[in-house]
PDB file of N, CA and C in Angstrom:
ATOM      1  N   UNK A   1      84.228  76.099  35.438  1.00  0.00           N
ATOM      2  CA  UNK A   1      83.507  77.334  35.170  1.00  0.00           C
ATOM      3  C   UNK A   1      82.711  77.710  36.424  1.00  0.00           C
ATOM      4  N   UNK A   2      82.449  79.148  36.933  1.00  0.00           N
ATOM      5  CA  UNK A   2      82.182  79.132  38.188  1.00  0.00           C
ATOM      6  C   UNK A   2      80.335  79.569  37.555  1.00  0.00           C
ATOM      7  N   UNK A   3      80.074  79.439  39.117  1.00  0.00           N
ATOM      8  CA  UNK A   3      78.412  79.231  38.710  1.00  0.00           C
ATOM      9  C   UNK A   3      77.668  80.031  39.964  1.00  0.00           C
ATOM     10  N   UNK A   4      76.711  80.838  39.605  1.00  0.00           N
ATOM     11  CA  UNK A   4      75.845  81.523  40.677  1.00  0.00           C
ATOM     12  C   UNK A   4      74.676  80.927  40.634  1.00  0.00           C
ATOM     13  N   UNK A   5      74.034  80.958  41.631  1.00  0.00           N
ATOM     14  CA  UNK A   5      72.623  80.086  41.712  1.00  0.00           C
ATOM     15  C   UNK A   5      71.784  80.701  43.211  1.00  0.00           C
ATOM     16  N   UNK A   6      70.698  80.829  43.068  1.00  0.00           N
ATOM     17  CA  UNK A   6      69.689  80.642  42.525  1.00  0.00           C
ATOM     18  C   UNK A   6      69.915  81.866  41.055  1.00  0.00           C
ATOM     19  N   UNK A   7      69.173  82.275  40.502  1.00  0.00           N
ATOM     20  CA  UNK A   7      69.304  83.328  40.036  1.00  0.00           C
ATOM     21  C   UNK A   7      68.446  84.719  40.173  1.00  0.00           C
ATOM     22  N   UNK A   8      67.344  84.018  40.834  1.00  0.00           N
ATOM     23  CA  UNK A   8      66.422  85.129  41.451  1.00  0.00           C
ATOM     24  C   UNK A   8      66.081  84.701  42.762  1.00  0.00           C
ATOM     25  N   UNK A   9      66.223  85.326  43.593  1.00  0.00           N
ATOM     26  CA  UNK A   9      66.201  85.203  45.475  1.00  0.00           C
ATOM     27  C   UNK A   9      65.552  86.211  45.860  1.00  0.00           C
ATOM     28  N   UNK A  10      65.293  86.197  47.597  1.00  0.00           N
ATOM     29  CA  UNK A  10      65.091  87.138  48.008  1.00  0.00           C
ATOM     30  C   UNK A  10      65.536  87.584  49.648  1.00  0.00           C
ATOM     31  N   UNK A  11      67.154  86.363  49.497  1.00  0.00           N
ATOM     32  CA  UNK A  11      68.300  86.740  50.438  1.00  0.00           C
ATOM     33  C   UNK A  11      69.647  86.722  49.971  1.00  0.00           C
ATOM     34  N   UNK A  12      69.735  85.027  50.043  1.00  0.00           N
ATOM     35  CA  UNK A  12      71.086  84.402  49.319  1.00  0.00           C
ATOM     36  C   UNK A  12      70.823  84.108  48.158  1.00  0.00           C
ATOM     37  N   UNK A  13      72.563  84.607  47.413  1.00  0.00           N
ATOM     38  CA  UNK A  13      72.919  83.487  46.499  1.00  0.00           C
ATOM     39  C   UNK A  13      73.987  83.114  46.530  1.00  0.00           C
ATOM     40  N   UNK A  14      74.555  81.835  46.162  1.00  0.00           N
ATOM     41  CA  UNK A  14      75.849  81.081  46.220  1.00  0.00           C
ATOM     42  C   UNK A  14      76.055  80.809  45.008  1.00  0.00           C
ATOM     43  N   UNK A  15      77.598  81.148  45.024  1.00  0.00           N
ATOM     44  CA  UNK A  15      78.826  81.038  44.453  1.00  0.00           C
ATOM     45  C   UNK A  15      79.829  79.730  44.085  1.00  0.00           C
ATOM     46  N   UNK A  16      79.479  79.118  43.658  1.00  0.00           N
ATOM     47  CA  UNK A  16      80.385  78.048  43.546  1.00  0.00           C
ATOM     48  C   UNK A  16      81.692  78.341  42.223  1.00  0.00           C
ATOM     49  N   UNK A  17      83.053  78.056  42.718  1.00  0.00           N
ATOM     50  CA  UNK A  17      84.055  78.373  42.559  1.00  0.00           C
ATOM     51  C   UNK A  17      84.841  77.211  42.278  1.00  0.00           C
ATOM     52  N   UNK A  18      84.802  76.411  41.003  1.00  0.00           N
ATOM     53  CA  UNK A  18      86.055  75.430  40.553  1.00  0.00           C
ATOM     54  C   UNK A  18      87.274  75.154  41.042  1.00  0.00           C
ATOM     55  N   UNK A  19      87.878  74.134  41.741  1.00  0.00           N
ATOM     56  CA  UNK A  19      89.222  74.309  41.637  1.00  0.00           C
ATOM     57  C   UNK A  19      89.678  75.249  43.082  1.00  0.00           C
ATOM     58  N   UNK A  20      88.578  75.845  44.021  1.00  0.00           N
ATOM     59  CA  UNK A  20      89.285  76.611  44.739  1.00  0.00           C
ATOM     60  C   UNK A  20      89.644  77.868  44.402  1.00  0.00           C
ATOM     61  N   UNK A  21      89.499  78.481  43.495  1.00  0.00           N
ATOM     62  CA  UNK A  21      90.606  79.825  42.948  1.00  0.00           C
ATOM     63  C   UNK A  21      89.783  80.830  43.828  1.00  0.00           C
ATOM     64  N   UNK A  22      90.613  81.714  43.920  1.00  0.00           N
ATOM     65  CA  UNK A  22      90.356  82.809  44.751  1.00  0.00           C
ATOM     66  C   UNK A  22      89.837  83.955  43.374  1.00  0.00           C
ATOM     67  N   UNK A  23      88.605  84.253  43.515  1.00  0.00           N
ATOM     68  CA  UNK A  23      88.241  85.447  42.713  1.00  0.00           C
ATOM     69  C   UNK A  23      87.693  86.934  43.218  1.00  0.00           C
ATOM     70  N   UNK A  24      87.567  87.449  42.394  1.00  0.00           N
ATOM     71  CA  UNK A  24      86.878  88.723  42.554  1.00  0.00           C
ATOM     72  C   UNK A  24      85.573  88.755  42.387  1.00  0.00           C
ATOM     73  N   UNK A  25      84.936  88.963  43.451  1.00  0.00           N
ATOM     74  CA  UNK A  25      83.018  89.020  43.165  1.00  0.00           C
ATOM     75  C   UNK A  25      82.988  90.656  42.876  1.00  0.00           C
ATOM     76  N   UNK A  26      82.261  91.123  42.222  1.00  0.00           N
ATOM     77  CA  UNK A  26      81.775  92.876  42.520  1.00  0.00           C
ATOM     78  C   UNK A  26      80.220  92.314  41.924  1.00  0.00           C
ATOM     79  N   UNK A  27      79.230  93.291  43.010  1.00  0.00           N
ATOM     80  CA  UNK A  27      77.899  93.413  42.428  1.00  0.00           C
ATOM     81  C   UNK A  27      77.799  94.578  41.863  1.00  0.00           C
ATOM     82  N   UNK A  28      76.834  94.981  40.704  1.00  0.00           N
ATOM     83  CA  UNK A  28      76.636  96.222  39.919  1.00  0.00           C
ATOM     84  C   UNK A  28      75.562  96.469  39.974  1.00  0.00           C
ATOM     85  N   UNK A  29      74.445  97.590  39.985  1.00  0.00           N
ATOM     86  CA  UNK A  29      73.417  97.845  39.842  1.00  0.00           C
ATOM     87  C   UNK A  29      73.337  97.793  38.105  1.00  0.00           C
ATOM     88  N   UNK A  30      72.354  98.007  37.708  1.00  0.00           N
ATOM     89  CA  UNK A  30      71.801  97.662  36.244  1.00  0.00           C
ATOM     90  C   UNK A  30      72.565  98.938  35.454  1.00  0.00           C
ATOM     91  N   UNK A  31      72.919 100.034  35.942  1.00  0.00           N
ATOM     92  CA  UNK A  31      73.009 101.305  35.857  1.00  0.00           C
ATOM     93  C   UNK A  31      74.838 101.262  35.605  1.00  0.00           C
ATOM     94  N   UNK A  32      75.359 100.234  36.323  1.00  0.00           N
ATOM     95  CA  UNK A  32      76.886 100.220  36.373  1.00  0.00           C
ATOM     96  C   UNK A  32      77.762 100.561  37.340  1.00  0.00           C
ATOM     97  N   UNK A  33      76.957 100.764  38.237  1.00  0.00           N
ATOM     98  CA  UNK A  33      77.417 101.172  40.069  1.00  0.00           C
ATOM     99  C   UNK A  33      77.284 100.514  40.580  1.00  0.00           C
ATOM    100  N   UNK A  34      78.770 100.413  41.141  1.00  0.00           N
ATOM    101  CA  UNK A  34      79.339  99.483  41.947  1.00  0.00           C
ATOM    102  C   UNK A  34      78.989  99.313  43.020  1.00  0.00           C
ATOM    103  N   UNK A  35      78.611  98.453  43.335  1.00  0.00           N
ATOM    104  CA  UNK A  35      77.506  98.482  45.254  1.00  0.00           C
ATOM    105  C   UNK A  35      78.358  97.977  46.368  1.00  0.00           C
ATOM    106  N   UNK A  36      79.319  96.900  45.685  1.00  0.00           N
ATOM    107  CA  UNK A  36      80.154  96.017  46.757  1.00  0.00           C
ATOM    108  C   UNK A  36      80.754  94.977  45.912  1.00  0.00           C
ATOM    109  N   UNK A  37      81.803  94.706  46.415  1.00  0.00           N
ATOM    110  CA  UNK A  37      83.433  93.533  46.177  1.00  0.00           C
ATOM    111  C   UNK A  37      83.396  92.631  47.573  1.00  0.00           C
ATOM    112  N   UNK A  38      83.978  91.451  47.279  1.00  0.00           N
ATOM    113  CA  UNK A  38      84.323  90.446  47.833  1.00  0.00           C
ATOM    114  C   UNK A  38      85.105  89.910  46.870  1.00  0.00           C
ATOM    115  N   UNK A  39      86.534  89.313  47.959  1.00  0.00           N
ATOM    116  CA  UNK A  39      87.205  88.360  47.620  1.00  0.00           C
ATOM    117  C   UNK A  39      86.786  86.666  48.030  1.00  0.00           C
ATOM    118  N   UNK A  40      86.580  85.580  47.061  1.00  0.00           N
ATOM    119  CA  UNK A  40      86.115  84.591  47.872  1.00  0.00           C
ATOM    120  C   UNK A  40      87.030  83.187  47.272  1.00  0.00           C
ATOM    121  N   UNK A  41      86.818  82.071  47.839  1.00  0.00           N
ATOM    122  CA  UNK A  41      87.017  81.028  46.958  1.00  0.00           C
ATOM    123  C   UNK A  41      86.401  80.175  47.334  1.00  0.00           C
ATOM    124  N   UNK A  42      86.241  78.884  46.396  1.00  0.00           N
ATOM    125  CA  UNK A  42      85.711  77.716  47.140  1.00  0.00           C
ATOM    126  C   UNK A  42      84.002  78.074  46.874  1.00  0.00           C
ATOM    127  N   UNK A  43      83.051  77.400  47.722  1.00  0.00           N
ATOM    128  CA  UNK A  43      81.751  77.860  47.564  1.00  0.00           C
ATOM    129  C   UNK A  43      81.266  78.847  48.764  1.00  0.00           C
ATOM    130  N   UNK A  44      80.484  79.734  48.359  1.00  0.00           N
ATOM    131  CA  UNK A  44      80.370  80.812  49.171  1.00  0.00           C
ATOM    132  C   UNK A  44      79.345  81.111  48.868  1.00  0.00           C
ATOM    133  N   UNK A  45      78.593  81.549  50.027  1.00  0.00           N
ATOM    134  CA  UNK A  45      76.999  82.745  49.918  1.00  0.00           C
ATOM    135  C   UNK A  45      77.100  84.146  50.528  1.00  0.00           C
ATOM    136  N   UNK A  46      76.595  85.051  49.590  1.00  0.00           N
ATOM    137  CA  UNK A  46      76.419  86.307  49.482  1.00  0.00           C
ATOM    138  C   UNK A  46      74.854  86.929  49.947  1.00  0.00           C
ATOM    139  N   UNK A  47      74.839  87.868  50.933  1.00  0.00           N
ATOM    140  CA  UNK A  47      73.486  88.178  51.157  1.00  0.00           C
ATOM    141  C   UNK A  47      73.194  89.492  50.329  1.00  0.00           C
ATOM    142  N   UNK A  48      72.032  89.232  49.622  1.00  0.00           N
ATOM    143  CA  UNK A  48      71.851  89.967  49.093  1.00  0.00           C
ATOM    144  C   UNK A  48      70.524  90.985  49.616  1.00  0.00           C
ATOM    145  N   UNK A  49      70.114  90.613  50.792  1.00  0.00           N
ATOM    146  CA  UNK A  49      68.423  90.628  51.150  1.00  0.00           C
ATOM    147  C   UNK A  49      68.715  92.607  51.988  1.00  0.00           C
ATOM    148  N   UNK A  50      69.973  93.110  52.083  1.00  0.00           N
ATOM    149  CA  UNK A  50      69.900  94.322  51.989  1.00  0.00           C
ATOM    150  C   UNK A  50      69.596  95.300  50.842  1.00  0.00           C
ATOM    151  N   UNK A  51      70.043  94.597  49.554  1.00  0.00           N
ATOM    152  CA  UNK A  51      69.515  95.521  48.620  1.00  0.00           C
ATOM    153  C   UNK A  51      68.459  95.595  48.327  1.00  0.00           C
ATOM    154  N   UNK A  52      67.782  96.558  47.249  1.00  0.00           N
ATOM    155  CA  UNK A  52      66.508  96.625  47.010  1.00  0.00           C
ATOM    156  C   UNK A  52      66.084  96.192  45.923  1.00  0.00           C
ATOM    157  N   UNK A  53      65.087  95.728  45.564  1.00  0.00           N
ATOM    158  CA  UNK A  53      64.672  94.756  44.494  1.00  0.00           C
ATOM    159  C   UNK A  53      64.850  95.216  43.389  1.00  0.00           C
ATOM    160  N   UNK A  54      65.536  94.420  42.573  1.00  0.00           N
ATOM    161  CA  UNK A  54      65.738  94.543  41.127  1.00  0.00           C
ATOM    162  C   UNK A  54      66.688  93.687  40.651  1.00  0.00           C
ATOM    163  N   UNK A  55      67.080  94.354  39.418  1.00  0.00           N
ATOM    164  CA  UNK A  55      67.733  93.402  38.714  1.00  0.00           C
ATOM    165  C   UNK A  55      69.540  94.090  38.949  1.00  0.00           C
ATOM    166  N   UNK A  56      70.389  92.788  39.107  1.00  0.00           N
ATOM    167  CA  UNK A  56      71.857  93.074  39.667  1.00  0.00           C
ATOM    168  C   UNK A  56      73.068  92.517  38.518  1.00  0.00           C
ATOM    169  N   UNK A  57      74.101  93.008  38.476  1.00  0.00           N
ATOM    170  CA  UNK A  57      75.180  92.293  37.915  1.00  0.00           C
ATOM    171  C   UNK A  57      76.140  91.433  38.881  1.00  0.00           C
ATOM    172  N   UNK A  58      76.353  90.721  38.459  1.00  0.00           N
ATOM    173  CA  UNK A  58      77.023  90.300  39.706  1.00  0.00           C
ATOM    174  C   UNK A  58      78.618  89.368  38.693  1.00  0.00           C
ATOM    175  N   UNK A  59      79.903  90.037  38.597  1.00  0.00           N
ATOM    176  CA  UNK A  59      81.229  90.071  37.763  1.00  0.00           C
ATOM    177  C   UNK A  59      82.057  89.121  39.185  1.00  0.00           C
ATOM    178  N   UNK A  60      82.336  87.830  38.286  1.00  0.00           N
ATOM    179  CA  UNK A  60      83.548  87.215  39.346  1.00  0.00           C
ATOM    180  C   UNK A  60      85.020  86.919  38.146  1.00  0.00           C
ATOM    181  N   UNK A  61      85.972  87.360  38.635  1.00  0.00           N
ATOM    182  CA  UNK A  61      86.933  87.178  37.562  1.00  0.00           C
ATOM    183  C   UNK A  61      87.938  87.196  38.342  1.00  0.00           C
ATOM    184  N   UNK A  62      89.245  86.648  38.262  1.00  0.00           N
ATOM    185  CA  UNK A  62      90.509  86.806  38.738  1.00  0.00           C
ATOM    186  C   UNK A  62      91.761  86.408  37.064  1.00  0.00           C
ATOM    187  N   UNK A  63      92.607  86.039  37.381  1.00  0.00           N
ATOM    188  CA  UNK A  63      93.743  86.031  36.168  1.00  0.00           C
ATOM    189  C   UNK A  63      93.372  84.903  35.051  1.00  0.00           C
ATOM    190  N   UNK A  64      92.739  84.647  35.324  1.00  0.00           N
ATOM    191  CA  UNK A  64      91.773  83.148  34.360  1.00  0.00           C
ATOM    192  C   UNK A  64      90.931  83.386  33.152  1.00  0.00           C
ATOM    193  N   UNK A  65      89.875  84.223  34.012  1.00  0.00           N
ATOM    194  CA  UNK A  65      88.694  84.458  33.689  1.00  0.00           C
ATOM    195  C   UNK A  65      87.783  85.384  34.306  1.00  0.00           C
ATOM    196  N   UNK A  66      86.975  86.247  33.513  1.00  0.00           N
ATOM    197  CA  UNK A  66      85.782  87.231  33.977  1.00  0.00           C
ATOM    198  C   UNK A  66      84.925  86.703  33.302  1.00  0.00           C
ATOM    199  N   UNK A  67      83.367  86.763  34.232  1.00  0.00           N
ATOM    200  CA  UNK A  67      82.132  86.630  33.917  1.00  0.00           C
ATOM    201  C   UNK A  67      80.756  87.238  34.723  1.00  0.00           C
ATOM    202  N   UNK A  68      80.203  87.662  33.805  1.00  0.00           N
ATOM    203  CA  UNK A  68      79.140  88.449  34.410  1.00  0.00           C
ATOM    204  C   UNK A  68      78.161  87.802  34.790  1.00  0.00           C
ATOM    205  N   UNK A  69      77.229  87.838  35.489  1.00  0.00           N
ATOM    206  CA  UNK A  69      75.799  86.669  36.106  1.00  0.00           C
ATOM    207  C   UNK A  69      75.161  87.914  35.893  1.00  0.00           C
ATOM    208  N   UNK A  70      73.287  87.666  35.769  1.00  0.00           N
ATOM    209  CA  UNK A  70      72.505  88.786  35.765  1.00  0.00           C
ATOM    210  C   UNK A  70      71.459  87.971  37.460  1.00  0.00           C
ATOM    211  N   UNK A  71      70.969  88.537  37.921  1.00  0.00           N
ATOM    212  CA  UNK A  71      70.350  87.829  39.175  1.00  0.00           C
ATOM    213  C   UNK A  71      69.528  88.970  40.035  1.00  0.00           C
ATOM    214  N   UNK A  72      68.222  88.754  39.901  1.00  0.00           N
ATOM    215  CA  UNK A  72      67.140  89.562  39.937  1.00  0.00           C
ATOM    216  C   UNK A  72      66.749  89.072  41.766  1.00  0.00           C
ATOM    217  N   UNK A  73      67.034  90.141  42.703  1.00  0.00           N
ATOM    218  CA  UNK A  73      66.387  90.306  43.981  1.00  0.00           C
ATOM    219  C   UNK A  73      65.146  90.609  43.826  1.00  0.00           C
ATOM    220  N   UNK A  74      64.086  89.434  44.489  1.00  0.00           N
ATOM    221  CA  UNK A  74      62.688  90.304  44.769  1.00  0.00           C
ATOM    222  C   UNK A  74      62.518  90.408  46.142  1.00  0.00           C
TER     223      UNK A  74
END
């Protein structure tokens, strides 16, 4: 099961990815707008310290599985 962490930052957060699989990251604003995609696999960090504070969706899914993370930038 893949896993985001920290859940509230105020640069990175990393991605850890089971197994290697190559997924689909998209971040969402709270609103449902799409801000940005990445393809990743394996464990990976995402900067988040351009956006502006609040609360984010953050959807990783490929042919397996989709799951949403909630992860609050301050």
């Amino acid at each position: 099961k893949p896993a985001i962490y920290p859940t509230m930052t105020n640069g990175e957060i990393n991605i850890a990815i089971p197994g290697g699989e190559e997924v689909r990251l998209k971040i969402f604003s709270v609103a449902g707008e799409l801000i940005s995609e990445y393809n990743i696999a394996y464990s990976s960090a995402i900067d988040l310290k351009d956006l502006v504070n609040g609360w984010y969706l953050i959807r990783l899914e490929n042919a397996n599985f989709s799951e949403i993370f909630r992860v609050l930038k301050i």
